[in-house]
Protein backbone atom coordinates (compact mmCIF):
# COMPACT_ATOMS: atom_id res chain seq x y z
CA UNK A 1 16.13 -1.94 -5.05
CA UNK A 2 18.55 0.83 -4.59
CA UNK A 3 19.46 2.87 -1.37
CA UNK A 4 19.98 6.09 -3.95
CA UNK A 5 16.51 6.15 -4.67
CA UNK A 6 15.64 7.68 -1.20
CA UNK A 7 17.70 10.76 -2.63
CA UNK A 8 15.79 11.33 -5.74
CA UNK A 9 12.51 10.38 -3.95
CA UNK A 10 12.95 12.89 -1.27
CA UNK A 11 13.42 15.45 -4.30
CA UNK A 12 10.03 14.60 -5.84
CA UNK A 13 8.09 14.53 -2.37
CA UNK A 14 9.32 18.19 -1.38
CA UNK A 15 8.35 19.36 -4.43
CA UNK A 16 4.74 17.44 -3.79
CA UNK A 17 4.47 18.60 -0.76
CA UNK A 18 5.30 22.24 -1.42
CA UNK A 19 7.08 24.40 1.24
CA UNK A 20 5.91 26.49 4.21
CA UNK A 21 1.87 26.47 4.40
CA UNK A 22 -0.44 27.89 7.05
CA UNK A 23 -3.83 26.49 5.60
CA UNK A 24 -6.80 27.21 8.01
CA UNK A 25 -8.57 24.60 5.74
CA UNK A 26 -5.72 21.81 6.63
CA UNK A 27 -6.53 19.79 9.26
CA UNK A 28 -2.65 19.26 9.94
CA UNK A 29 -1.81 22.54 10.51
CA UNK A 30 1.31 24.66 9.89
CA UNK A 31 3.39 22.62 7.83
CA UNK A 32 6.75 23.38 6.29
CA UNK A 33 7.77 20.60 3.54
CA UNK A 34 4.95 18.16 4.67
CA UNK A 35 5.99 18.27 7.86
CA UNK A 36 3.18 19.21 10.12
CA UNK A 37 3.92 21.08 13.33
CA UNK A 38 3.02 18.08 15.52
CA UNK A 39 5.50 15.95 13.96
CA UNK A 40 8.14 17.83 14.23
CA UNK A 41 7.12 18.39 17.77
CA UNK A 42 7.31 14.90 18.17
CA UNK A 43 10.68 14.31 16.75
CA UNK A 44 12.05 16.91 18.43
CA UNK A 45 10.92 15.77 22.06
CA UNK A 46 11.60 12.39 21.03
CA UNK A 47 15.69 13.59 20.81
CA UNK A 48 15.37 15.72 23.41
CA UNK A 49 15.16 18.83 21.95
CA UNK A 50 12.98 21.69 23.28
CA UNK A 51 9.73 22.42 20.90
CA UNK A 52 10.45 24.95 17.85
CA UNK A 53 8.33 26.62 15.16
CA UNK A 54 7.65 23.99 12.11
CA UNK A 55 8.70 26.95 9.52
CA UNK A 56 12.32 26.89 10.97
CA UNK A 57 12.97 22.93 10.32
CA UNK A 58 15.96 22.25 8.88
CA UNK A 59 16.84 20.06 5.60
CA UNK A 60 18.32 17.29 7.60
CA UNK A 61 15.45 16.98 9.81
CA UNK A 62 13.28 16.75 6.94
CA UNK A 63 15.12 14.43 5.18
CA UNK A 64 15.17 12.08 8.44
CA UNK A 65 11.63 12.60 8.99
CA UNK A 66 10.97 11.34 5.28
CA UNK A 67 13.00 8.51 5.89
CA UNK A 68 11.69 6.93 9.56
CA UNK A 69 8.08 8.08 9.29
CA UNK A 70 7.87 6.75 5.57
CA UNK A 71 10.42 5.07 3.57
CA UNK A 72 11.45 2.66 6.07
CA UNK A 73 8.04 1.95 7.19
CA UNK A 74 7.33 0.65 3.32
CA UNK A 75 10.86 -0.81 3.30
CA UNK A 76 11.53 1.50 0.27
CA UNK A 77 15.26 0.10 -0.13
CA UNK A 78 14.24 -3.78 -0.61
CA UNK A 79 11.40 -2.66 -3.37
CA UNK A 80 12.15 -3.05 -6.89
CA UNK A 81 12.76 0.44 -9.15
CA UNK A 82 9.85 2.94 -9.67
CA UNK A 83 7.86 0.79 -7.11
CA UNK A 84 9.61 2.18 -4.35
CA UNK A 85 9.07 5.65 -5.18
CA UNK A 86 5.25 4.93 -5.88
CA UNK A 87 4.51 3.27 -2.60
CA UNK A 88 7.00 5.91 -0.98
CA UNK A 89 4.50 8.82 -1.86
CA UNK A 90 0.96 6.88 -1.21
CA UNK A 91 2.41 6.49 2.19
CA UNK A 92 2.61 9.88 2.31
CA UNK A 93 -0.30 11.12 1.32
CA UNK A 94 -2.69 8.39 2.81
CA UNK A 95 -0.80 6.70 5.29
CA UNK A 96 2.01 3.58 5.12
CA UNK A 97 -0.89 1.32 5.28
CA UNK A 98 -2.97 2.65 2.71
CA UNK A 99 -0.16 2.18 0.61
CA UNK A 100 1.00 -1.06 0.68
CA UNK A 101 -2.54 -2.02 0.14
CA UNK A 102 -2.43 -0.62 -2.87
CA UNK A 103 0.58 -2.37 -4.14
CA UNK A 104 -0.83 -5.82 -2.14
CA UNK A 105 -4.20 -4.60 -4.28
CA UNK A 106 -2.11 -4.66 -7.68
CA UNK A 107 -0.22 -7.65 -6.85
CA UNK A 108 -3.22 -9.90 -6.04
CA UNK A 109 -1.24 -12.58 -4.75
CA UNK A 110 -0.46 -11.75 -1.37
CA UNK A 111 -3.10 -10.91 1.85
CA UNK A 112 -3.68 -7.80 1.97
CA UNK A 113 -3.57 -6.42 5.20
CA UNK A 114 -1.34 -3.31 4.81
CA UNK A 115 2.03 -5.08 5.76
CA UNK A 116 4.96 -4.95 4.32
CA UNK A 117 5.81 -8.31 4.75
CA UNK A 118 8.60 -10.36 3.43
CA UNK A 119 6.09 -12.32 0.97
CA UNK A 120 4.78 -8.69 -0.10
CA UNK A 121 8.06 -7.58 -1.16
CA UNK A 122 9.21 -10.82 -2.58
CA UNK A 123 6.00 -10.81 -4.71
CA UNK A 124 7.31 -7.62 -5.28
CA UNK A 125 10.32 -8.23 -6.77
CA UNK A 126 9.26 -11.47 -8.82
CA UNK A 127 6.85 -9.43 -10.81
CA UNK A 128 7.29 -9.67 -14.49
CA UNK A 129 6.33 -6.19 -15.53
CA UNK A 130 7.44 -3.59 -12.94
CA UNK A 131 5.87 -0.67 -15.19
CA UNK A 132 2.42 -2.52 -15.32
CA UNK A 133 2.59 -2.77 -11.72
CA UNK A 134 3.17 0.70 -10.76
CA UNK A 135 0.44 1.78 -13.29
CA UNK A 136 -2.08 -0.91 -11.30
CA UNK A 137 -1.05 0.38 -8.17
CA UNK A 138 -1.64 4.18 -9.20
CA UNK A 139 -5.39 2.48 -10.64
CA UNK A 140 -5.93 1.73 -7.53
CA UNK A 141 -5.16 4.80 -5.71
CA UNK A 142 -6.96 7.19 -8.29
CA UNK A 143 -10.20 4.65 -7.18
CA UNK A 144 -9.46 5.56 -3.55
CA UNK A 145 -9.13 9.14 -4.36
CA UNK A 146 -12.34 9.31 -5.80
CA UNK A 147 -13.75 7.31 -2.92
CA UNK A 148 -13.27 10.03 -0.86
CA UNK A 149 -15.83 12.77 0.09
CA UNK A 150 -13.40 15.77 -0.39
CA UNK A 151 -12.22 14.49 -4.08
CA UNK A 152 -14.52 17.31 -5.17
CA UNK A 153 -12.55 19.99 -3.56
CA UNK A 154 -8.60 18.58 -3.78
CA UNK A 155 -9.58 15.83 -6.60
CA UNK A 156 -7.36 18.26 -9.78
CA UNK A 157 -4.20 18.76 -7.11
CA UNK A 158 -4.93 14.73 -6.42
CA UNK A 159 -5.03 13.33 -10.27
CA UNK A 160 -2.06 15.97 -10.99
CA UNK A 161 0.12 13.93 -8.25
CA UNK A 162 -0.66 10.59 -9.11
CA UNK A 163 0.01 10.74 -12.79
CA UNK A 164 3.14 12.86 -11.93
CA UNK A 165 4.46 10.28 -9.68
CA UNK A 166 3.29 7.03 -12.54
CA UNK A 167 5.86 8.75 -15.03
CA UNK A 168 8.19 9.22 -12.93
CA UNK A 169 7.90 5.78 -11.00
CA UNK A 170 7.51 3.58 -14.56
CA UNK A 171 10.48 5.70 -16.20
CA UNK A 172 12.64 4.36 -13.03
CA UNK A 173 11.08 0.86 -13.63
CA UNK A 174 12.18 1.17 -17.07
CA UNK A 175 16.02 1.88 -16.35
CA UNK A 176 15.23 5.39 -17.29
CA UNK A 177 16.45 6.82 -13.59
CA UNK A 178 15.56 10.22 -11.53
CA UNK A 179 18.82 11.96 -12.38
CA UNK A 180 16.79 14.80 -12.69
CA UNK A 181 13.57 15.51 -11.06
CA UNK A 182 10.67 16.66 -12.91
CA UNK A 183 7.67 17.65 -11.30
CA UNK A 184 5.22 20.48 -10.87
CA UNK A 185 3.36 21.54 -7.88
CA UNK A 186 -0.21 21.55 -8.34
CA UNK A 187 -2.41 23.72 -6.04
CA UNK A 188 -4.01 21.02 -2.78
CA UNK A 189 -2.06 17.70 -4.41
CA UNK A 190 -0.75 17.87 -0.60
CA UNK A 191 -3.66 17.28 1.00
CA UNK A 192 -4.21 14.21 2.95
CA UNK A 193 -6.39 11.81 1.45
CA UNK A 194 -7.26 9.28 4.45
CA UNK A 195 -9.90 6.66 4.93
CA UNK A 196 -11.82 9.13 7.31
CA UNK A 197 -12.77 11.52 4.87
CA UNK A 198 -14.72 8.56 2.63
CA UNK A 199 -18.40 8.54 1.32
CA UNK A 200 -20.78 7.30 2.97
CA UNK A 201 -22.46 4.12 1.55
CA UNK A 202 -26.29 4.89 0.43
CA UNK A 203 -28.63 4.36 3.07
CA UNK A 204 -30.30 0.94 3.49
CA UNK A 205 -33.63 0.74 1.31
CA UNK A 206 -35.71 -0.54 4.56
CA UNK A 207 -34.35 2.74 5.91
CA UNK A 208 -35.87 4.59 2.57
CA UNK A 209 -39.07 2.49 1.64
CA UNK A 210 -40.01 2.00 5.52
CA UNK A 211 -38.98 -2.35 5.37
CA UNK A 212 -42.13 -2.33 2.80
CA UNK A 213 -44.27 -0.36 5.42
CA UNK A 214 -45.56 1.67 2.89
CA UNK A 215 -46.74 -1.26 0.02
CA UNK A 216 -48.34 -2.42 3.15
CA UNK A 217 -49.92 0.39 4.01
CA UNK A 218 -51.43 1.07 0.58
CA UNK A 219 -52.35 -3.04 0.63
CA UNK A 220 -54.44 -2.14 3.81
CA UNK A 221 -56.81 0.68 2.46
CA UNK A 222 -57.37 -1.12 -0.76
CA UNK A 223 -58.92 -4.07 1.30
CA UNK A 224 -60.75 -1.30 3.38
CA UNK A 225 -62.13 0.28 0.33
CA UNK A 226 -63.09 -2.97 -1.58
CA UNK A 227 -66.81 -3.56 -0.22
CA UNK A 228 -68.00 -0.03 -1.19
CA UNK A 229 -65.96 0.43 -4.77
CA UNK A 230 -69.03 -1.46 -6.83
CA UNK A 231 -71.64 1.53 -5.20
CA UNK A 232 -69.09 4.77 -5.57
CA UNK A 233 -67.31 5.15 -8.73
CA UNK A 234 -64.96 7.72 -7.51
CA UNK A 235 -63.38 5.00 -4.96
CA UNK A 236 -62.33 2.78 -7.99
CA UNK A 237 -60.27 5.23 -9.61
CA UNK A 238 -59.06 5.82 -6.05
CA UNK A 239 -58.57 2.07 -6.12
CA UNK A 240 -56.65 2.11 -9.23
CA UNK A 241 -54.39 5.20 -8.23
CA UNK A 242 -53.42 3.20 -5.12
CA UNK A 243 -52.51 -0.01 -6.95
CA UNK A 244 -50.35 1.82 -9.11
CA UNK A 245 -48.37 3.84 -6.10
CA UNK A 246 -47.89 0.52 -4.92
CA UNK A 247 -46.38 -1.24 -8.03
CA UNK A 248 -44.38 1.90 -8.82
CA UNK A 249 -42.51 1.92 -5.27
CA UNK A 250 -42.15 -2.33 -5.42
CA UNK A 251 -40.53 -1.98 -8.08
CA UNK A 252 -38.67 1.49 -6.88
CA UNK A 253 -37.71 0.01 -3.82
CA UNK A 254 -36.30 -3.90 -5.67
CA UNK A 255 -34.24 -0.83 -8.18
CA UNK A 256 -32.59 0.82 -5.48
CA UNK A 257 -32.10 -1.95 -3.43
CA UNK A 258 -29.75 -3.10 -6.79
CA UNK A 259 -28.65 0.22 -6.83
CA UNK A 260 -27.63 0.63 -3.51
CA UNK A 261 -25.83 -3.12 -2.61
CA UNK A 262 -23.40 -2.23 -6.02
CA UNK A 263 -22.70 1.44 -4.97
CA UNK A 264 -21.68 -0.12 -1.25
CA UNK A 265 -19.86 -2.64 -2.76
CA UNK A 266 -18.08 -0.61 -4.95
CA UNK A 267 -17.06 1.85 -1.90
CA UNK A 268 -15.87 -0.82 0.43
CA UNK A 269 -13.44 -2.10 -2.81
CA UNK A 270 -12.42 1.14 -3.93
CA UNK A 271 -11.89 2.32 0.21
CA UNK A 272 -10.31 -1.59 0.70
CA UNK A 273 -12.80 -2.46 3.22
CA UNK A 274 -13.36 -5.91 2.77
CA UNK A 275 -11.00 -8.84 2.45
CA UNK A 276 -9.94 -9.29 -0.84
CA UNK A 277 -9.06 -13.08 -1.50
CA UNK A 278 -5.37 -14.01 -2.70
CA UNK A 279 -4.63 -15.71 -5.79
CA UNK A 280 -4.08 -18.87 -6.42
CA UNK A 281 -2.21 -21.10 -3.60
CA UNK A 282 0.34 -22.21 -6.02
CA UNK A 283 1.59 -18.66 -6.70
CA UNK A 284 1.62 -17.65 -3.35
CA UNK A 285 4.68 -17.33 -0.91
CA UNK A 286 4.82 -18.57 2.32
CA UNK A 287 1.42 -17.06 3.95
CA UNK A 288 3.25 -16.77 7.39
CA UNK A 289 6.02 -14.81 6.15
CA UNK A 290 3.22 -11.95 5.84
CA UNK A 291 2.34 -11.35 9.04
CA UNK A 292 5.05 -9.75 10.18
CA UNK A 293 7.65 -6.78 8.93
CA UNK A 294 10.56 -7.41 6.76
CA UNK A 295 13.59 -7.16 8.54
CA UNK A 296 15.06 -3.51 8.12
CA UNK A 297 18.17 -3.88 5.67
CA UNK A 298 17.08 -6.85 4.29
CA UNK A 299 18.65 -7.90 0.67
C-alpha cells in the first residue's frame, strides 16, 4: 500500500514490455514501450494534441499512460505490497478485468466480477499471507495462459513473465522491496493474452455420435436382417459385426461425453467463465460494497 510502488512497477513493466516493436504478427500494432499506436493516438487527441508516430512517445507520456489506463484502474496504491505489482502487470497483459479476477479468483471470498471494489481490496489487505496470495493469483493466471489457443506460440515468453513478476511481487510482500529491478526480457512475454484468443470447448457428442443416430441405425438393420440369419450363415457374422460397432460407439460416445463435459468445464474455470461462488457468508464483507469502484485515493 505504497504510492512508490508505481515507480518501481513502471520499471519492471518497460522492461516486460520491451521497447519500440513493429510486429506484423501483433495484432496491436506499432508499439513503443507497450504502448500501441492507437493509444497513444487516443491520449493525444484526448489533450488536444495533433496525432504523432508511437516510436517518438516520450517517458512522461508513458509513465501517465501506465498509470490511468492501468494502475489506477486496479487501484494499485490501496493494494497491499507485491499484490499491487502482480495485479498491475495482469492488467496489462490481459486486461484490468482479467486481472482482478484473478486476485478475486485467489481470494475466494469476494464475487468475482472483475471489480475492484472496496470489499475486493479490503479482502485484500486482511489476507494473512500476502506471498501465498500473489503465488495463487499467478496459479491462476498461468491456468488462463494455457487456456488460450496461442499459448503454443507465446506460451515460453508467457511462463518467463509470470514467474518473473511472482519473485519479484512475493519479495515486495516479504519487505524485501524493488530498490532495484531485476528482470529479463523474454522474446513474445508482451503479447496480449485476452479472452478472445481461448480454446474452443470440444464439440458436443450429439454433434459427434449423430444424438445416437448411428446405434440406431445399426439397431434398425439388425431387426431387418433377423428373419433370414437362421437360412444364411454369412448374415450372422454380419449380425455379430454390427452388434459389436454398436456396443463399441455406446460406450465411445458415454466416454467422450465424460470426456468432453470435464474438458468444458475445465476451460470455462481456467478462462473464468462461470460464476464462481464466494466463501462463506461469515467471512465475507459487505456484498454491496462490491459493486462499485473504490474511491480513487482511498486509505
Amino acid at each position: 500500500m505504497t504510492a512508490g510502488n508505481f515507480t518501481a512497477w513502471l520499471k519492471l513493466e518497460l522492461i516486460f514490455e520491451g521497447g519500440r516493436v513493429d510486429d506484423p504478427r501483433d495484432p496491436g500494432g506499432r508499439t513503443a514501450f507497450g504502448v500501441t499506436q492507437r493509444v497513444y493516438d487516443g491520449f493525444r487527441r484526448n489533450r488536444g494534441q495533433p496525432a504523432r508516430d508511437v516510436f517518438r512517445i516520450t517517458s512522461a507520456e508513458v509513465a501517465e499512460i501506465y498509470r490511468e489506463n492501468y494502475w489506477k484502474k486496479v487501484c494499485g496504491d490501496q493494494l497491499p505490497d507485491g499484490v499491487d505489482i502482480v495485479v498491475g502487470d495482469g492488467a496489462i497483459n490481459s486486461g484490468p478485468s482479467q486481472s482482478i479476477k484473478w486476485l478475486q479468483r485467489a481470494l475466494g471470498t469476494v464475487r468475482v466480477d472483475g471489480v475492484m471494489g472496496d470489499a475486493t481490496i479490503a479482502a485484500a489487505r486482511a489476507h494473512p499471507d500476502h506471498d501465498a496470495l500473489i503465488a495463487a493469483i499467478c496459479d491462476r493466471r498461468m491456468a488462463f495462459l494455457k487456456a488460450l489457443k496461442t499459448f503454443r506460440t507465446y506460451g515460453k515468453g508467457w511462463t518467463s513473465r509470470v514467474f518473473q513478476l511472482r519473485d519479484a511481487g512475493q519479495g515486495l510482500a516479504t519487505g524485501a522491496g524493488m530498490t532495484d529491478v531485476r528482470a529479463t526480457y523474454v522474446a513474445d512475454m508482451s503479447q496480449p493474452a485476452r479472452l478472445e484468443c481461448a480454446k474452443k470447448p470440444p464439440p458436443k457428442a450429439d454433434a459427434i455420435w449423430g444424438a445416437g443416430a448411428a446405434g440406431g441405425a445399426l439397431s434398425q438393420i439388425v431387426d431387418a436382417l433377423t428373419p433370414t440369419a437362421e437360412r444364411v450363415q454369412l448374415i450372422g457374422t454380419v449380425l455379430a459385426v454390427i452388434t459389436a460397432v454398436g456396443a463399441f460407439l455406446t460406450v465411445a460416445g458415454l466416454v467422450y461425453r465424460t470426456w468432453a463435459a470435464q474438458r468444458t468445464a475445465e476451460l470455462n474455470d481456467a478462462l473464468d467463465l462461470r460464476p464462481v461462488p464466494m466463501g462463506s457468508p461469515d467471512r465475507l464483507p459487505s456484498p454491496a460494497n462490491d459493486d462499485a469502484p473504490a474511491a480513487e485515493g482511498a486509505a
